[in-house]
Protein backbone atom coordinates (compact mmCIF):
# COMPACT_ATOMS: atom_id res chain seq x y z
CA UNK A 1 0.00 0.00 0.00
CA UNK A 2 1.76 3.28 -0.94
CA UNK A 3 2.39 6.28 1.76
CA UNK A 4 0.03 9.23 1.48
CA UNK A 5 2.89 12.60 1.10
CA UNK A 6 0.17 14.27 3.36
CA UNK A 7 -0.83 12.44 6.23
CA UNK A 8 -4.53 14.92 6.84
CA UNK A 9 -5.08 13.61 3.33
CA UNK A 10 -6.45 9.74 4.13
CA UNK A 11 -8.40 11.84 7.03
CA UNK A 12 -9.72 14.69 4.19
CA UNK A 13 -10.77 11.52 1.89
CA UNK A 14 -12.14 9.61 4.54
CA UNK A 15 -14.66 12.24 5.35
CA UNK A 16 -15.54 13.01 1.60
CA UNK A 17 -16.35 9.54 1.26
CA UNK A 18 -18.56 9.50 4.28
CA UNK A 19 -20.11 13.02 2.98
CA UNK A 20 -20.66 11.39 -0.22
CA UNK A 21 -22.31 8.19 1.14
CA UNK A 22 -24.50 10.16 3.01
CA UNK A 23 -26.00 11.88 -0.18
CA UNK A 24 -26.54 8.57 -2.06
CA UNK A 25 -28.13 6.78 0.98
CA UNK A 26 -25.31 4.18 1.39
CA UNK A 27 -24.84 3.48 4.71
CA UNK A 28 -21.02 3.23 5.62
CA UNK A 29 -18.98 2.11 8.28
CA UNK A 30 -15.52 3.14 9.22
CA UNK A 31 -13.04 0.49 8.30
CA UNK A 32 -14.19 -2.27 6.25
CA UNK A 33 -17.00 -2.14 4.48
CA UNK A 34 -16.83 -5.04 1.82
CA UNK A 35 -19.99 -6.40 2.33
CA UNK A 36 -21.24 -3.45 -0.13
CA UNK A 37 -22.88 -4.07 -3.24
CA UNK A 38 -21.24 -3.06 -6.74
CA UNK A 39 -24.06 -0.96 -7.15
CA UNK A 40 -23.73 0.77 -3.71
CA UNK A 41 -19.78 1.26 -4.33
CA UNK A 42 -20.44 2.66 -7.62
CA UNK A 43 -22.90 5.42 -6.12
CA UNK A 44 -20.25 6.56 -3.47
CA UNK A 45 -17.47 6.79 -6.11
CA UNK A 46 -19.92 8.34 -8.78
CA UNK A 47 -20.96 11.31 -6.51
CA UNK A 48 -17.56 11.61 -5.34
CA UNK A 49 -16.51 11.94 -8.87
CA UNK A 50 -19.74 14.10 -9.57
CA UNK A 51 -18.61 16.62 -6.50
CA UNK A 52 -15.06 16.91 -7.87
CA UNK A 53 -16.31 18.04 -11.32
CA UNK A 54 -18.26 20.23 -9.89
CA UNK A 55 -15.62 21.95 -7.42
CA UNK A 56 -13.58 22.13 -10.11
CA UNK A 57 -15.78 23.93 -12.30
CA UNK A 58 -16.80 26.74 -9.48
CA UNK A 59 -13.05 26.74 -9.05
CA UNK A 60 -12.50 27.64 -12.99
CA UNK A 61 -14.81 30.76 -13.10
């Protein structure tokens, strides 16, 4: 497993994961959580990509 440069960074993800969860409905826990469906993972990652874009795009005007 490769060393994050920035240690607050796993932290930062962690809780825009959980944020991100939260707005699709999929119920995380904090450690494991392997016993999600494909379709749940995909949601998380989606929105996370989704929010991204979007800061990104605020951050370009």
């Amino acid at each position: 497993m490769a060393k994050n440069t920035v240690p607050e960074a796993k932290d930062a993800l962690n809780r825009f994961k959980m944020e991100a969860a939260n707005e699709v409905g999929v119920n995380l826990k904090q450690g494991y959580n392997g016993d999600l469906t494909s379709k749940q993972a995909g949601s998380v990652g989606g929105q996370m990509v989704k929010k991204m874009i979007k800061a990104y795009e605020e951050s370009m005007r």
